[in-house]
C-alpha atoms as a PDB file:
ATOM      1  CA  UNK A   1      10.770  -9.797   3.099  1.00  0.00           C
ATOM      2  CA  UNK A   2      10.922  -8.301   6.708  1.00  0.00           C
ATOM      3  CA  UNK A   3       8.635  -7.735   9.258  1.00  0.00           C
ATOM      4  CA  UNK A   4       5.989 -10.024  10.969  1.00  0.00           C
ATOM      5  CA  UNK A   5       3.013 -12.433   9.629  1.00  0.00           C
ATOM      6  CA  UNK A   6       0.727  -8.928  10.329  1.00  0.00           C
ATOM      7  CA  UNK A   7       2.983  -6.362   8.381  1.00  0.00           C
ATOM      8  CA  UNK A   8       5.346  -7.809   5.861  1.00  0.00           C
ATOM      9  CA  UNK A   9       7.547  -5.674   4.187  1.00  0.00           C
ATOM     10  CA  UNK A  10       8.727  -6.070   0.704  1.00  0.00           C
ATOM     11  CA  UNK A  11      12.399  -5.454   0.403  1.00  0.00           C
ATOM     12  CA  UNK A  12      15.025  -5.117  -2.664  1.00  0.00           C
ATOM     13  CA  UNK A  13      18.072  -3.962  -2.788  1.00  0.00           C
ATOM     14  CA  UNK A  14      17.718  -2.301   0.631  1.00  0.00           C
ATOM     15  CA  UNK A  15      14.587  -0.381  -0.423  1.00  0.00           C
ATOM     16  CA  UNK A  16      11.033  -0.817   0.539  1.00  0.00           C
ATOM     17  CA  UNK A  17       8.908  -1.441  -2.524  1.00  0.00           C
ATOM     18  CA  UNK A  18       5.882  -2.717  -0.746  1.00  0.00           C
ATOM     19  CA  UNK A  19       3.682  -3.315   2.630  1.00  0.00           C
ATOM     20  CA  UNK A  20       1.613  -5.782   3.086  1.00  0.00           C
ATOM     21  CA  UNK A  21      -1.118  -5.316   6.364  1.00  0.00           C
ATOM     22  CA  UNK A  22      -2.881  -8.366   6.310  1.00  0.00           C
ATOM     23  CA  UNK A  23      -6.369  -8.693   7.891  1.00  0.00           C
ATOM     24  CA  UNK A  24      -4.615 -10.893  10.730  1.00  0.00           C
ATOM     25  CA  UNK A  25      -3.344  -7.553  12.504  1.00  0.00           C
ATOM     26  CA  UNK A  26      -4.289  -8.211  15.957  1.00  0.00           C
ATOM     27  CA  UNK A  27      -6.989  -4.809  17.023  1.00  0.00           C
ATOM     28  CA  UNK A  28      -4.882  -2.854  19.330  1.00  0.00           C
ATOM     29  CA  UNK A  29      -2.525   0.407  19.274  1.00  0.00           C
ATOM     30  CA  UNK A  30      -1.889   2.762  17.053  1.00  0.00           C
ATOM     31  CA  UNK A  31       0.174   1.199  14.289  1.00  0.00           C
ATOM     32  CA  UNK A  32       1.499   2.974  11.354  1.00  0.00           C
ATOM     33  CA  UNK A  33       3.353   1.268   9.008  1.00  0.00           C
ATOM     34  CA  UNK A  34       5.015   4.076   7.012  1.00  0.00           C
ATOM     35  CA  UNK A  35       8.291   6.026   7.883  1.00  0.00           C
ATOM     36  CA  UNK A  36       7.582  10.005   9.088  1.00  0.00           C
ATOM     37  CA  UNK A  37       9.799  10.808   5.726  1.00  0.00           C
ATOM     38  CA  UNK A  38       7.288   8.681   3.230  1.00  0.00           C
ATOM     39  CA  UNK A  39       5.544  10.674   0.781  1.00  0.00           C
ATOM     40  CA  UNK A  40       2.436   8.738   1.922  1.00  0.00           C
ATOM     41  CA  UNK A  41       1.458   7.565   5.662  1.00  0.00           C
ATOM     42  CA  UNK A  42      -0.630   4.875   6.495  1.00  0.00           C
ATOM     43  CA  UNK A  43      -1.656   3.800   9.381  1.00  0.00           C
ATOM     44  CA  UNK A  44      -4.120   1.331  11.155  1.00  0.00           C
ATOM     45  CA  UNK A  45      -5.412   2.172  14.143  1.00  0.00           C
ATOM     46  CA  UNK A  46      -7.598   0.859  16.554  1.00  0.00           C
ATOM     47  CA  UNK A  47     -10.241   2.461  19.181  1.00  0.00           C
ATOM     48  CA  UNK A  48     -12.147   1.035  22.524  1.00  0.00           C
ATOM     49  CA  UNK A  49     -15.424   1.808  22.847  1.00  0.00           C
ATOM     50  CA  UNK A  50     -16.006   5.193  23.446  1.00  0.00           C
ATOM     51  CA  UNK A  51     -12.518   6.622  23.073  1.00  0.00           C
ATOM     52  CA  UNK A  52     -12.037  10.382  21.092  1.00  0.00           C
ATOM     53  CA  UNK A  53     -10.335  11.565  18.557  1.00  0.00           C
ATOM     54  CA  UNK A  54     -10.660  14.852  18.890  1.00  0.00           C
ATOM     55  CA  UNK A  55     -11.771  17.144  15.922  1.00  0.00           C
ATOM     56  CA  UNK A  56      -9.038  18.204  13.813  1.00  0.00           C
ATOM     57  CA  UNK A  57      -8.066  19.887  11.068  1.00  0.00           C
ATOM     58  CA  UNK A  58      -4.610  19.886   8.727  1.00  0.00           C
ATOM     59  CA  UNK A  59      -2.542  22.809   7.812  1.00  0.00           C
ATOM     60  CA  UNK A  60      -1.673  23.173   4.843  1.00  0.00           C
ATOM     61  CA  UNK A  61       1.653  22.554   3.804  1.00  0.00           C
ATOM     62  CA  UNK A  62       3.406  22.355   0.391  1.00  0.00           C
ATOM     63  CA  UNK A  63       4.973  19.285  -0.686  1.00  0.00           C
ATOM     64  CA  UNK A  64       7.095  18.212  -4.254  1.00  0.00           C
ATOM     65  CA  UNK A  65       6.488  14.639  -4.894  1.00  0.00           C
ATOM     66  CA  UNK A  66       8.500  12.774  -7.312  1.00  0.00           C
ATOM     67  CA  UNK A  67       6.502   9.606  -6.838  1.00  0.00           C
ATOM     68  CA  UNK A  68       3.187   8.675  -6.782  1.00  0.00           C
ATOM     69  CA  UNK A  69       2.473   5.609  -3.839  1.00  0.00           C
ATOM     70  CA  UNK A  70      -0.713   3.872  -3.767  1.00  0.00           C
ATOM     71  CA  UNK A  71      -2.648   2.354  -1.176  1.00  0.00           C
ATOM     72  CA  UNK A  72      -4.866  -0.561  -2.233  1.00  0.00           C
ATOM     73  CA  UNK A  73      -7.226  -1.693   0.212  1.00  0.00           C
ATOM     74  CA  UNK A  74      -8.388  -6.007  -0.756  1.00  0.00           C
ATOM     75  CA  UNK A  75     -12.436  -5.227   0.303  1.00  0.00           C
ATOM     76  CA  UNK A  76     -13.312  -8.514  -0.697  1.00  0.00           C
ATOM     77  CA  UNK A  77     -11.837 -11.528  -3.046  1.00  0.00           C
ATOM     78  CA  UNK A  78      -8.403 -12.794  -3.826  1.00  0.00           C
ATOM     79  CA  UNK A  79      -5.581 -11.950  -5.783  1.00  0.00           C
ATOM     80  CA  UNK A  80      -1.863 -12.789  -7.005  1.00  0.00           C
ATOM     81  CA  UNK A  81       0.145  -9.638  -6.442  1.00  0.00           C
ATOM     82  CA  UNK A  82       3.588  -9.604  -8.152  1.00  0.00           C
ATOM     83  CA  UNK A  83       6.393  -6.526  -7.143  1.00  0.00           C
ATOM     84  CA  UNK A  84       8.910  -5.761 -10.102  1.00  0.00           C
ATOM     85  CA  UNK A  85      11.892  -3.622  -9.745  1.00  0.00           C
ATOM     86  CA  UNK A  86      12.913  -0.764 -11.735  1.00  0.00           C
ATOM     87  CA  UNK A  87      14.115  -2.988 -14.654  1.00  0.00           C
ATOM     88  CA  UNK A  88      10.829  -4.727 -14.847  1.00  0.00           C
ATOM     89  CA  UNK A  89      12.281  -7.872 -13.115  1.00  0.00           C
ATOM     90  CA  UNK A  90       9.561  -9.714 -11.015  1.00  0.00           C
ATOM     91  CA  UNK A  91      10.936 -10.364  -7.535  1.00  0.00           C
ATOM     92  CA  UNK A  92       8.218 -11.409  -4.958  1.00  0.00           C
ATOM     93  CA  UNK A  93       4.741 -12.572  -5.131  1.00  0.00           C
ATOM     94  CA  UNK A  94       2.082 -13.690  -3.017  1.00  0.00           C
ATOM     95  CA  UNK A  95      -1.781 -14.213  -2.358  1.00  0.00           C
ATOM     96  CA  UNK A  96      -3.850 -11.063  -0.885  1.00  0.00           C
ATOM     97  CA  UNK A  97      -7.362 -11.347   0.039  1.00  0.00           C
ATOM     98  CA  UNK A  98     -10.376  -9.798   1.152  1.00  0.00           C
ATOM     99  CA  UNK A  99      -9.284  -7.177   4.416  1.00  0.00           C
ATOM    100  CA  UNK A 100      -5.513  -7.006   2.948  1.00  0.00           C
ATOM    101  CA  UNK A 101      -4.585  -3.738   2.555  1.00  0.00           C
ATOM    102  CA  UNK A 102      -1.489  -2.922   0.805  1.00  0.00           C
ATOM    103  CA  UNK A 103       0.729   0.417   0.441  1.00  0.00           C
ATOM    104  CA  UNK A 104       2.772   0.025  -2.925  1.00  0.00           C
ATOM    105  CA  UNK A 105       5.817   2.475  -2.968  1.00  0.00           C
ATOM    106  CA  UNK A 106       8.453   1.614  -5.387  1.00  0.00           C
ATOM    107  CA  UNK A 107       8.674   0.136  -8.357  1.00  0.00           C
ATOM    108  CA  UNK A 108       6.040  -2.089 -10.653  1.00  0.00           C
ATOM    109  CA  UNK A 109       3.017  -4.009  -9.908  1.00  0.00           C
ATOM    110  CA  UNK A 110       0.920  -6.283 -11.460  1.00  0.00           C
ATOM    111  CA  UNK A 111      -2.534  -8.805 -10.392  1.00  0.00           C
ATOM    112  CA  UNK A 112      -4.230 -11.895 -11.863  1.00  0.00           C
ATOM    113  CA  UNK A 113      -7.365 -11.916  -9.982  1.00  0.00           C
ATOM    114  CA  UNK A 114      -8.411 -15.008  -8.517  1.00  0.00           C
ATOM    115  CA  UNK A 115     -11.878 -14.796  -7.452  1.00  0.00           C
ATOM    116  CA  UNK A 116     -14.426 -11.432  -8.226  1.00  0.00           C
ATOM    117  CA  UNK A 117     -12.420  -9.121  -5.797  1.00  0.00           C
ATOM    118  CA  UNK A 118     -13.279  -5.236  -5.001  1.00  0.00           C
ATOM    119  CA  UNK A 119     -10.123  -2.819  -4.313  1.00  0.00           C
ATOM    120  CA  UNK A 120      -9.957   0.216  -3.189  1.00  0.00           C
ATOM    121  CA  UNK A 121      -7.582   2.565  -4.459  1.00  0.00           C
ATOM    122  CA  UNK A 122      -6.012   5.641  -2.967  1.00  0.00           C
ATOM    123  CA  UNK A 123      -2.733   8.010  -4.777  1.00  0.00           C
ATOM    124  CA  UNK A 124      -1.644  11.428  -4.840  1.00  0.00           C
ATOM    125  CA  UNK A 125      -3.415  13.608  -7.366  1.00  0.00           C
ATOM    126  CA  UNK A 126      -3.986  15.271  -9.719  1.00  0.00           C
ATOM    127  CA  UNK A 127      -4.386  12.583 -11.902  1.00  0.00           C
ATOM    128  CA  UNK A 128      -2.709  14.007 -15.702  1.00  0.00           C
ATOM    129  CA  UNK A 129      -4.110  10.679 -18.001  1.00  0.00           C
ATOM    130  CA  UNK A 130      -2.601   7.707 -18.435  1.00  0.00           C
ATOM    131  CA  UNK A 131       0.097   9.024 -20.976  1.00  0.00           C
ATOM    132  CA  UNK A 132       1.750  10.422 -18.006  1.00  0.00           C
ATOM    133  CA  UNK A 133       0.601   8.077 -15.386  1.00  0.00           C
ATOM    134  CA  UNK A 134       1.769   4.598 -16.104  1.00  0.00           C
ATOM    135  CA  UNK A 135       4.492   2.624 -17.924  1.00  0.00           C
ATOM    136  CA  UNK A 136       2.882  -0.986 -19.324  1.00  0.00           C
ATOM    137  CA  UNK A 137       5.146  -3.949 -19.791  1.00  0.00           C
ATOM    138  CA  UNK A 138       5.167  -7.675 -19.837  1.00  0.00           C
ATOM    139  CA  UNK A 139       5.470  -9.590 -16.610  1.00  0.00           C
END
């Protein structure tokens, strides 16, 4: 794992699988926790009282993903979170909780809730069923 008690990042074989924001991340700057060439950014950013952001819009630009990334956002509760590598092999774990929000890139992924806990869940679309979504296996 690299990184600091705020942002850790889950590491394997030299590859990021995982990053973990934990609700500890002091409120200042502009922090983004993804690389410019990740096929999802993520940021968390923080605002004074009374600061801008001035309206915006994005252009559109196509993109090929081969991926699909989520972002998983710990509203309330706790959970176990295990990371598995591409041959299913479980390789970290930890607690998340309640204002833990984590971007999962690589790999597998797997819970065992630990108190009632609300997520909320953000991936590229479209979504094409499960069929062609997910891969199930035994942890």
């Amino acid at each position: 794992m690299e990184g600091s008690e705020h942002i850790e990042k889950v590491v394997c074989g030299g590859e990021i699988y995982a990053v973990i924001i934990r609700n500890t991340l002091p409120h200042k700057g502009y922090n983004f926790v993804s690389e410019s060439t990740d096929s999802m950014q993520v940021g968390v950013n923080h605002y004074d009282s009374g600061a801008n952001i001035r309206p915006h819009f994005h252009l559109p630009v196509e993109r090929a993903l081969t991926d699909t990334l989520e972002v998983l956002h710990f509203d309330s509760g706790a959970c176990l979170m295990a990371i598995y590598d591409e041959n299913q092999k479980k390789f970290f774990e930890t607690q998340v909780y309640g204002g833990d929000t984590v971007v999962l890139m690589k790999g597998g992924h797997g819970f065992r809730v630990l108190e009632p806990t609300r997520i909320i869940e953000v991936k590229q679309g479209p979504y094409l069923g499960q069929s062609k979504d997910k891969v199930f296996f035994e942890g």
